[in-house]
PDB file of N, CA and C in Angstrom:
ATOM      1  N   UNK A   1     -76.223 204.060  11.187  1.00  0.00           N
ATOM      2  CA  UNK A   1     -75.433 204.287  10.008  1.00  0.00           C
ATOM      3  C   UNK A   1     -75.974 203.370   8.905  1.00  0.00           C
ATOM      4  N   UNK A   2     -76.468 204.079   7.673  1.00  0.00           N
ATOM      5  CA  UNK A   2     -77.095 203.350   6.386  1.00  0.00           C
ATOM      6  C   UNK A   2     -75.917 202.571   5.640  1.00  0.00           C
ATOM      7  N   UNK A   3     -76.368 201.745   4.903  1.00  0.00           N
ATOM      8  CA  UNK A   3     -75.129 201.374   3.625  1.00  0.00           C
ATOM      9  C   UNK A   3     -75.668 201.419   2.556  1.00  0.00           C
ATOM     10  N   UNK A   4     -75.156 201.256   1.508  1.00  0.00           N
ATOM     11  CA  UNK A   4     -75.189 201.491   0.086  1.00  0.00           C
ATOM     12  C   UNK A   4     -74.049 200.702  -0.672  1.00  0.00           C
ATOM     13  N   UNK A   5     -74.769 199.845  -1.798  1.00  0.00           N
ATOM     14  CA  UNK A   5     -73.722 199.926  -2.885  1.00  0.00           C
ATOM     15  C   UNK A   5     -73.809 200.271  -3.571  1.00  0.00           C
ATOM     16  N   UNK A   6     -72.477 200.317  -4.171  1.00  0.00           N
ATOM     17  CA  UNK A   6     -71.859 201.204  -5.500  1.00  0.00           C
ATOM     18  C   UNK A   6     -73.414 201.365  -6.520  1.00  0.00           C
ATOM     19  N   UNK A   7     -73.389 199.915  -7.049  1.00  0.00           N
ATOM     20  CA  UNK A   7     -74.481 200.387  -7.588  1.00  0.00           C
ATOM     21  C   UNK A   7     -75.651 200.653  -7.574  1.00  0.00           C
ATOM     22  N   UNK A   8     -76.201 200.960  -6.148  1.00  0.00           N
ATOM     23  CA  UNK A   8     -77.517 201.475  -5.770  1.00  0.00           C
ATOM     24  C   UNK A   8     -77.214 202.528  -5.909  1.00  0.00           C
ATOM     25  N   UNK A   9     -75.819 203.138  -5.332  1.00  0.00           N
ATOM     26  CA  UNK A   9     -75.556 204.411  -5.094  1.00  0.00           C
ATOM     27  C   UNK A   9     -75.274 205.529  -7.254  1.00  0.00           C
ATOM     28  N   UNK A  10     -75.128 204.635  -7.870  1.00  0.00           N
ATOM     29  CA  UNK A  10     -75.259 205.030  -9.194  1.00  0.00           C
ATOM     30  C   UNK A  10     -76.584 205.135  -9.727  1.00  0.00           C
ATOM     31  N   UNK A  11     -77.365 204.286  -9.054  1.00  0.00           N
ATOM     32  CA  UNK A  11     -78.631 203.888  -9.925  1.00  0.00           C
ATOM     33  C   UNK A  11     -79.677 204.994  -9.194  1.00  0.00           C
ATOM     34  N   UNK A  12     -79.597 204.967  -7.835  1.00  0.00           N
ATOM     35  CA  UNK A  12     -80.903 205.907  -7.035  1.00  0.00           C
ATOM     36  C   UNK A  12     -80.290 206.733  -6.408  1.00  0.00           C
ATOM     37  N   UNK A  13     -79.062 207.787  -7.172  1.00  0.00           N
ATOM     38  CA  UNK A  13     -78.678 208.700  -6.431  1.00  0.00           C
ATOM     39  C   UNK A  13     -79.867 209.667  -5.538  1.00  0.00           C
ATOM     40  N   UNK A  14     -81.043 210.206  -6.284  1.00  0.00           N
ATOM     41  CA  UNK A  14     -81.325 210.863  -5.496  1.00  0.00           C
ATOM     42  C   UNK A  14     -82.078 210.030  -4.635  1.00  0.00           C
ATOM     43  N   UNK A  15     -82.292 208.970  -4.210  1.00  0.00           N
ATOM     44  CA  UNK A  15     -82.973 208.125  -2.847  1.00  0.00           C
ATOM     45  C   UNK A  15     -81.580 208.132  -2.085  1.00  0.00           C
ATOM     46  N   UNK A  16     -80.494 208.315  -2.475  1.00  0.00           N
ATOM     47  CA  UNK A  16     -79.734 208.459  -1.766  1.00  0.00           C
ATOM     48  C   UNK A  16     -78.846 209.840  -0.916  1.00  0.00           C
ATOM     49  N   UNK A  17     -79.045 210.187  -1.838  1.00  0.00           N
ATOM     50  CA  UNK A  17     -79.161 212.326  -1.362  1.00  0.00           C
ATOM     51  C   UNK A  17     -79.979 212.154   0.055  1.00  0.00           C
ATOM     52  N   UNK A  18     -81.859 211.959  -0.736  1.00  0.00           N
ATOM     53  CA  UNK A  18     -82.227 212.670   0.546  1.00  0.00           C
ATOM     54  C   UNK A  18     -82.205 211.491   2.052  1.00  0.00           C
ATOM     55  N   UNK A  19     -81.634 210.273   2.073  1.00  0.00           N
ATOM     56  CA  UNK A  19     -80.904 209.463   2.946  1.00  0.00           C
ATOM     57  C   UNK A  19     -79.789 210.590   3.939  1.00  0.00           C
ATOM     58  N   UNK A  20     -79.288 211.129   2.859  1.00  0.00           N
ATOM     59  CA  UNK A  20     -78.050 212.152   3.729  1.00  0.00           C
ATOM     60  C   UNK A  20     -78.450 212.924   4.204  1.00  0.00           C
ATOM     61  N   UNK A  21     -79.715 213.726   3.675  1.00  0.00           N
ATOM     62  CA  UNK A  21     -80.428 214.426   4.591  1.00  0.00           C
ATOM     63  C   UNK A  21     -80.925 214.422   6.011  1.00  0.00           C
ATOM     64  N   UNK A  22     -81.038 212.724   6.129  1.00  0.00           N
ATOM     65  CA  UNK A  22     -81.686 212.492   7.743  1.00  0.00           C
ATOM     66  C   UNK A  22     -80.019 211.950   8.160  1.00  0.00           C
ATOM     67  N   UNK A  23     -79.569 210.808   7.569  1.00  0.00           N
ATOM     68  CA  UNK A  23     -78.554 210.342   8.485  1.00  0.00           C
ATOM     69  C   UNK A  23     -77.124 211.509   7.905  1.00  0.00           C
ATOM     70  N   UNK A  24     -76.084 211.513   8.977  1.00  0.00           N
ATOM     71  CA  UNK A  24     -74.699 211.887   8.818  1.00  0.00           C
ATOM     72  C   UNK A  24     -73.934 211.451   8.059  1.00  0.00           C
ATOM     73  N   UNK A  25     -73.988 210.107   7.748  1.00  0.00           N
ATOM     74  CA  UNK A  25     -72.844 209.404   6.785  1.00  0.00           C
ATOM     75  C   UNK A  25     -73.789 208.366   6.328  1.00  0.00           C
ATOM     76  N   UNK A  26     -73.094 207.817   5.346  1.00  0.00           N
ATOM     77  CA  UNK A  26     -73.774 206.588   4.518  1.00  0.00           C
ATOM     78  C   UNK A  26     -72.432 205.589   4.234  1.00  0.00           C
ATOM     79  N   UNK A  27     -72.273 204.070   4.467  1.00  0.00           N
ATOM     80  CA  UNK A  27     -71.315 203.933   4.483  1.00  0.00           C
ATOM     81  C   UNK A  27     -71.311 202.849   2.542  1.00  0.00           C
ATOM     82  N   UNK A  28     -71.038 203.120   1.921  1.00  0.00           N
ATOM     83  CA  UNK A  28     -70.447 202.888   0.517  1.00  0.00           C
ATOM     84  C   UNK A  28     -69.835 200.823   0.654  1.00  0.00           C
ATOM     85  N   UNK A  29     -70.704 200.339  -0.137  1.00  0.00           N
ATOM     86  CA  UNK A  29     -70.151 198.723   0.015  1.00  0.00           C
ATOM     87  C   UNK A  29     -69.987 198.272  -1.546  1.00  0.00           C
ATOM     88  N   UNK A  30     -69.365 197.350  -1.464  1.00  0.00           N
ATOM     89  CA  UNK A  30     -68.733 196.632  -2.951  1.00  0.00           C
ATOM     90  C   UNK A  30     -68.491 195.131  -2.884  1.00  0.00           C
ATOM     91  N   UNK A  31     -69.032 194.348  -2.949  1.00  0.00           N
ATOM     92  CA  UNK A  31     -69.199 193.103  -2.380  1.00  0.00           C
ATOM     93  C   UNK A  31     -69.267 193.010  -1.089  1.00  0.00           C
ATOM     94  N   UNK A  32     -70.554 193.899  -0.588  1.00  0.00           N
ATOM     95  CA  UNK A  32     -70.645 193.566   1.027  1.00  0.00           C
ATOM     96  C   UNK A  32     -69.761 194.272   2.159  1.00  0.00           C
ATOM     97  N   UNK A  33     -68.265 194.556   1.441  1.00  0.00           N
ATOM     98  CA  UNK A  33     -67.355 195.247   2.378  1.00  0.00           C
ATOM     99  C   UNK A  33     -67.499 196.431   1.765  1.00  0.00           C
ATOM    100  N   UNK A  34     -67.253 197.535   3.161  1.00  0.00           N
ATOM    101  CA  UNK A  34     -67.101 198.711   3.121  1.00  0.00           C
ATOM    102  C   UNK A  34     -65.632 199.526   2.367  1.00  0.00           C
ATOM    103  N   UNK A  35     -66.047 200.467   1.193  1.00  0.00           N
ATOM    104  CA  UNK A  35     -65.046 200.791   0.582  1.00  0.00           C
ATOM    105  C   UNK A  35     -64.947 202.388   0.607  1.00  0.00           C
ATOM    106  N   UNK A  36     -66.137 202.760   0.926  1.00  0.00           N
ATOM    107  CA  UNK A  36     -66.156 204.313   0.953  1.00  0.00           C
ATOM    108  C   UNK A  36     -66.928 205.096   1.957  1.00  0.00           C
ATOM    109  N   UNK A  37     -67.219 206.035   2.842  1.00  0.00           N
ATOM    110  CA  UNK A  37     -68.225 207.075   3.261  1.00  0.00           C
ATOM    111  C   UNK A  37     -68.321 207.707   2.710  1.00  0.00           C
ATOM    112  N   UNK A  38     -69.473 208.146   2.472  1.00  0.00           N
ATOM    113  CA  UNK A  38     -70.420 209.670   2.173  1.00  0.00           C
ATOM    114  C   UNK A  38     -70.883 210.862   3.396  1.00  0.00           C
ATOM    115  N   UNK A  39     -70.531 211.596   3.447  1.00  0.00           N
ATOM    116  CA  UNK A  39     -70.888 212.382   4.432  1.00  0.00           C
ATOM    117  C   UNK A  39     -71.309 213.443   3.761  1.00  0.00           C
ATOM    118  N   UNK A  40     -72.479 214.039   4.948  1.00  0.00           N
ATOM    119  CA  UNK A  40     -72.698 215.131   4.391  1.00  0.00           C
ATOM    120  C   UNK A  40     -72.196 216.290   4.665  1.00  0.00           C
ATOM    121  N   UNK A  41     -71.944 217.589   3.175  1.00  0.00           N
ATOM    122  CA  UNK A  41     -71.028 218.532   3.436  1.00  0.00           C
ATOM    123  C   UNK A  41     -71.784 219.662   3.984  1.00  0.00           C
ATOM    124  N   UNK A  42     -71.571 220.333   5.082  1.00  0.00           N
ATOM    125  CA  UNK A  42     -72.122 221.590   5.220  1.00  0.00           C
ATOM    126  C   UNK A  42     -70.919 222.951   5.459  1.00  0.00           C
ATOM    127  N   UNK A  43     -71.638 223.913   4.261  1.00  0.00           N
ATOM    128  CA  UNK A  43     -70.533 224.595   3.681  1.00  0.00           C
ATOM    129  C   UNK A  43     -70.269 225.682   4.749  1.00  0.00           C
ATOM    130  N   UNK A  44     -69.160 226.159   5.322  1.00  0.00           N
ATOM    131  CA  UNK A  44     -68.799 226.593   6.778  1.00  0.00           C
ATOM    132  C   UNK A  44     -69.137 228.358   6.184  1.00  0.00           C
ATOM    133  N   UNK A  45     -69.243 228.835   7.642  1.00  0.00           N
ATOM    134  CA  UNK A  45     -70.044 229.979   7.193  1.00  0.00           C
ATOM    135  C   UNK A  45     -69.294 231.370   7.491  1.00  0.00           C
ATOM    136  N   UNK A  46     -69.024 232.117   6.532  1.00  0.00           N
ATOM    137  CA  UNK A  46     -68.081 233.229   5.923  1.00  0.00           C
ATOM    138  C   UNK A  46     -68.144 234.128   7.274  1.00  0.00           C
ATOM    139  N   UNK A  47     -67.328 234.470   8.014  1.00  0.00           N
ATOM    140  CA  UNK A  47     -67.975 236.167   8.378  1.00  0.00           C
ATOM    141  C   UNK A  47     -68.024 236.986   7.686  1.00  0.00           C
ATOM    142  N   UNK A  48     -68.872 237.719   8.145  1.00  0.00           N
ATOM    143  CA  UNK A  48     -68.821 239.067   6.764  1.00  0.00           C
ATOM    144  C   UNK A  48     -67.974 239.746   7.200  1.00  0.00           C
ATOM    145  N   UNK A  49     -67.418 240.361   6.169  1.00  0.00           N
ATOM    146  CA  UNK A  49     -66.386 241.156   5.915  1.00  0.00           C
ATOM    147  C   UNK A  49     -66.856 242.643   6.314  1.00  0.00           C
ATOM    148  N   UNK A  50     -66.875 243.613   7.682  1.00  0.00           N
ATOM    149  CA  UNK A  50     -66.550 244.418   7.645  1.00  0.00           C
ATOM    150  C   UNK A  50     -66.185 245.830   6.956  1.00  0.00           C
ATOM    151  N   UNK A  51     -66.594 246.674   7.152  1.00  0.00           N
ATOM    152  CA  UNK A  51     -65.771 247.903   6.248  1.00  0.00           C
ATOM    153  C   UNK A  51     -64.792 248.570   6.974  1.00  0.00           C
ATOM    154  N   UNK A  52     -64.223 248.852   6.291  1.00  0.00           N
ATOM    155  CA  UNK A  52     -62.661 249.388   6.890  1.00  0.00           C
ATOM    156  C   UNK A  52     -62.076 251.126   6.423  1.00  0.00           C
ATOM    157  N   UNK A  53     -62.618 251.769   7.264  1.00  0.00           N
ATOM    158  CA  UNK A  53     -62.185 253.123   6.406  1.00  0.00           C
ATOM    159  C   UNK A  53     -61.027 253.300   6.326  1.00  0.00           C
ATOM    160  N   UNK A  54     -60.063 252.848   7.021  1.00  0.00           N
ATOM    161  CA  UNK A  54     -58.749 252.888   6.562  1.00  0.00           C
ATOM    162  C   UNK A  54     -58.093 252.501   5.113  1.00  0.00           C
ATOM    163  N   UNK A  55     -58.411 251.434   5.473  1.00  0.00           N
ATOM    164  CA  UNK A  55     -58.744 250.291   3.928  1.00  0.00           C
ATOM    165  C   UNK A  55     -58.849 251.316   2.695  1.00  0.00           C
ATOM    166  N   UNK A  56     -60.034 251.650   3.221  1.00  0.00           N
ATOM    167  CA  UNK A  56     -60.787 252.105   1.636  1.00  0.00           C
ATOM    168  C   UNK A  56     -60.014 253.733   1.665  1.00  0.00           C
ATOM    169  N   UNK A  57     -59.459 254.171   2.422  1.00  0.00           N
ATOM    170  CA  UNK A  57     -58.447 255.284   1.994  1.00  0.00           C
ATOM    171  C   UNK A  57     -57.549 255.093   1.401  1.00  0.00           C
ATOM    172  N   UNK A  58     -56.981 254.090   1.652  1.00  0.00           N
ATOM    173  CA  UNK A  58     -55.685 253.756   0.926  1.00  0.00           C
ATOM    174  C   UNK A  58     -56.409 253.675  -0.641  1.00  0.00           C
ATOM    175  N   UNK A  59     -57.295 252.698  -0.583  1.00  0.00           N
ATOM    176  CA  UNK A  59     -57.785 252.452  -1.832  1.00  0.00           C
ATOM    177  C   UNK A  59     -57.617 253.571  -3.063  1.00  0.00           C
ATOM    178  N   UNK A  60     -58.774 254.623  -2.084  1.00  0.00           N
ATOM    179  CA  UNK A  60     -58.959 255.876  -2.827  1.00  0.00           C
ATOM    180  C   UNK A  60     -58.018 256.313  -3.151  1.00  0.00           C
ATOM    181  N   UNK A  61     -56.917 256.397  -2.506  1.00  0.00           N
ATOM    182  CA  UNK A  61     -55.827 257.069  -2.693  1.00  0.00           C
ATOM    183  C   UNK A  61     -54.965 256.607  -4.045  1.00  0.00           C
ATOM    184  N   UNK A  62     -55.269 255.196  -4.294  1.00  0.00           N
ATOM    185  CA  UNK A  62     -54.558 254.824  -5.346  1.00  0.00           C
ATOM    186  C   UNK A  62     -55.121 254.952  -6.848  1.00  0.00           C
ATOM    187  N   UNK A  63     -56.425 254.829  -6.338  1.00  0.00           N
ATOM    188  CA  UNK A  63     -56.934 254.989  -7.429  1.00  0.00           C
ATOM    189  C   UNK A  63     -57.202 256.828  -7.880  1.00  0.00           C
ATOM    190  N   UNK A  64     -57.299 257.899  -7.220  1.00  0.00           N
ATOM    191  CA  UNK A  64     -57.848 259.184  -7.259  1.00  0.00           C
ATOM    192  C   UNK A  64     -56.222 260.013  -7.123  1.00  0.00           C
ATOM    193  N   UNK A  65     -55.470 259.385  -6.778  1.00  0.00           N
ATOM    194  CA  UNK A  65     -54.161 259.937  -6.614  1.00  0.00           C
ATOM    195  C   UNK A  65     -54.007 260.499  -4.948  1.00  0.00           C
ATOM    196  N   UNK A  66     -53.212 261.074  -4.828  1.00  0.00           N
ATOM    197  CA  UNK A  66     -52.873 261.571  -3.198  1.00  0.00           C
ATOM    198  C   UNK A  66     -53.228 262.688  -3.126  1.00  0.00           C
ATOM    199  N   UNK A  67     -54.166 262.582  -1.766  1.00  0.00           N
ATOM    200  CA  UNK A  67     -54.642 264.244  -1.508  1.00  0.00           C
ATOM    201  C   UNK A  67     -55.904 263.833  -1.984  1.00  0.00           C
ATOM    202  N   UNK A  68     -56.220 263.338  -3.153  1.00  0.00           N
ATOM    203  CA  UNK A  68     -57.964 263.870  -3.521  1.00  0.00           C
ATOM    204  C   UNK A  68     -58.809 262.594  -3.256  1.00  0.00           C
ATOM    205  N   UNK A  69     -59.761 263.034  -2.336  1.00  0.00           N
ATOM    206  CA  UNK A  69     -60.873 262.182  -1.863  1.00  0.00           C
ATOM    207  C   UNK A  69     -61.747 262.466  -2.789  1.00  0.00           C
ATOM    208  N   UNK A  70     -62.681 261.511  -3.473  1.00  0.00           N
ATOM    209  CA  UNK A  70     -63.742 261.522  -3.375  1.00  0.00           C
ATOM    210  C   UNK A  70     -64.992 261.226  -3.028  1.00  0.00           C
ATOM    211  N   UNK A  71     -65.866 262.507  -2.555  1.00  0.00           N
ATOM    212  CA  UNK A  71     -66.772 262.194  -1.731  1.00  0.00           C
ATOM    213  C   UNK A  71     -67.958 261.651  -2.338  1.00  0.00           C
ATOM    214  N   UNK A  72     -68.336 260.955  -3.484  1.00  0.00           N
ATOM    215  CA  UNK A  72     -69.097 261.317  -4.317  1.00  0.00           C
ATOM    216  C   UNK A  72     -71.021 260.794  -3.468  1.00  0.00           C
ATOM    217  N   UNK A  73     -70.541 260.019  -2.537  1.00  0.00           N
ATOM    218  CA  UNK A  73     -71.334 258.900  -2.584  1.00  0.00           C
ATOM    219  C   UNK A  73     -72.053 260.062  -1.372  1.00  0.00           C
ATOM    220  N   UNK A  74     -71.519 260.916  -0.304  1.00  0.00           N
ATOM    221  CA  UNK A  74     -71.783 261.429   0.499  1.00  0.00           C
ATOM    222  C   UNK A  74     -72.932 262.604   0.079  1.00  0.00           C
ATOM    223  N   UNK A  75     -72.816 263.227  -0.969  1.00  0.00           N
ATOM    224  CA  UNK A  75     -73.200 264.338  -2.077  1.00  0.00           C
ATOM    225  C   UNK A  75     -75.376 263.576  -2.384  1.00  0.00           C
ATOM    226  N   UNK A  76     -74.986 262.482  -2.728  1.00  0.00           N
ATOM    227  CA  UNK A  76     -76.157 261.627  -2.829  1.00  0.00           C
ATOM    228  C   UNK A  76     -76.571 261.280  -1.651  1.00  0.00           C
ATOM    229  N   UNK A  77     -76.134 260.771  -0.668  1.00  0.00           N
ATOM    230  CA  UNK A  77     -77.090 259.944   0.376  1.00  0.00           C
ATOM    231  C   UNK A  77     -77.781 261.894   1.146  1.00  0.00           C
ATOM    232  N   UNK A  78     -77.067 262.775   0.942  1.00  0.00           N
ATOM    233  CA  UNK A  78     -77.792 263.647   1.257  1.00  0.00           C
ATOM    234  C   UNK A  78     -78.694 264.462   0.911  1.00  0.00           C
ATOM    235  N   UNK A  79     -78.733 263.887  -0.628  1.00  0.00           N
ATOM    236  CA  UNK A  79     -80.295 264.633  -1.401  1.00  0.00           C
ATOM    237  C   UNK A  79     -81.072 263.720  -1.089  1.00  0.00           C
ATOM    238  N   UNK A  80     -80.442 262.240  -1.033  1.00  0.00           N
ATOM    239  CA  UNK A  80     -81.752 261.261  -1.063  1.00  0.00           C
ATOM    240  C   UNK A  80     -82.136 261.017   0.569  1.00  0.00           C
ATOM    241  N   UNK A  81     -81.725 261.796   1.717  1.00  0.00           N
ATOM    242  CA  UNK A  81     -81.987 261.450   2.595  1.00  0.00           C
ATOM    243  C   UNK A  81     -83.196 263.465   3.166  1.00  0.00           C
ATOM    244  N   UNK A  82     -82.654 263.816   2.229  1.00  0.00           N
ATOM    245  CA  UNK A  82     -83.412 265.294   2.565  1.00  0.00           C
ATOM    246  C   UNK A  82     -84.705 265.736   1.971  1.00  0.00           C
ATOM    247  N   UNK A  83     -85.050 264.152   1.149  1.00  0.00           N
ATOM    248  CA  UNK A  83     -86.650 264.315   0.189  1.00  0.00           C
ATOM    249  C   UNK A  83     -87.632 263.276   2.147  1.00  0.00           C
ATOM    250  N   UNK A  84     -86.634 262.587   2.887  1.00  0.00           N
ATOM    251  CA  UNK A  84     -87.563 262.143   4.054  1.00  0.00           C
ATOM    252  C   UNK A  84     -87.526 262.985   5.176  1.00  0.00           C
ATOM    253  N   UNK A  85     -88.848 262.907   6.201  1.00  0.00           N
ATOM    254  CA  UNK A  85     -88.755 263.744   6.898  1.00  0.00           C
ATOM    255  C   UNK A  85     -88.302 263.087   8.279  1.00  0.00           C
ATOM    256  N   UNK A  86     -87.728 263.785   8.915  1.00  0.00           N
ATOM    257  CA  UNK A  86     -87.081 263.186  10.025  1.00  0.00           C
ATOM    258  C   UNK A  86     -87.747 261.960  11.129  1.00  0.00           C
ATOM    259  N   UNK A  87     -88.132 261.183  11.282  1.00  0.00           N
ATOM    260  CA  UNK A  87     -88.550 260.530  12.496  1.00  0.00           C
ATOM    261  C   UNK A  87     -87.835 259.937  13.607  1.00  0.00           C
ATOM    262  N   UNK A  88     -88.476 260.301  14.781  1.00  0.00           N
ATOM    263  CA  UNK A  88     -87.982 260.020  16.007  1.00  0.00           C
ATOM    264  C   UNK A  88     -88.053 258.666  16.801  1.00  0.00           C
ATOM    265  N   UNK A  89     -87.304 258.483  17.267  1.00  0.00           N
ATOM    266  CA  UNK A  89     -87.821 256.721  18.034  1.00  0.00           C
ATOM    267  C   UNK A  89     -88.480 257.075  19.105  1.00  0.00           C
ATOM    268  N   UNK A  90     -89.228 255.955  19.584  1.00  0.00           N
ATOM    269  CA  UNK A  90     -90.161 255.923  20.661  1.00  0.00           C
ATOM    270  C   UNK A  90     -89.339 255.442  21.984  1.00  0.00           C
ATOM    271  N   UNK A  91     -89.139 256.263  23.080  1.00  0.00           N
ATOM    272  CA  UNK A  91     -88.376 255.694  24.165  1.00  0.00           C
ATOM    273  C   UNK A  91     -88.788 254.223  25.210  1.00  0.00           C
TER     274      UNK A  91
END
């Protein structure tokens, strides 16, 4: 565990960044005694969000009114999928 004071830690922030890079914490001093940690943050990682056709019915529904779907997106992926020619996988 490194230390630092205040005012090293003002003066050579970035010698002190990439410090956090190798060690976990840095411990923060002010006349010698410890007044603060630094740790480093690692930002926690999202799941992705799923699609939900249910979801997105309701959606439609609110926005297009009740009863009318639109398909619009379906209309396109099938011209743009009917200019390629089919390929097969290899077993």
């Amino acid at each position: 565990m490194k230390t630092i004071s205040i005012r090293d830690l003002r003066q050579k922030w970035p010698e002190a960044e990439s410090r956090l890079q190798v060690e976990k914490e840095i411990i923060i001093t002010r006349d010698a005694k410890p007044v603060a940690k630094l740790v480093r943050y690692e930002e926690p990682q999202k799941p992705r969000r799923r699609f939900d056709p249910v979801a997105h019915a309701k959606w439609q529904e609110s926005v297009f009114g009740k009863g009318r779907v639109v398909r619009l997106v379906d209309k396109y992926i099938a011209a743009d999928r009917a200019d390629r020619p089919l390929v097969t996988r290899r077993k």
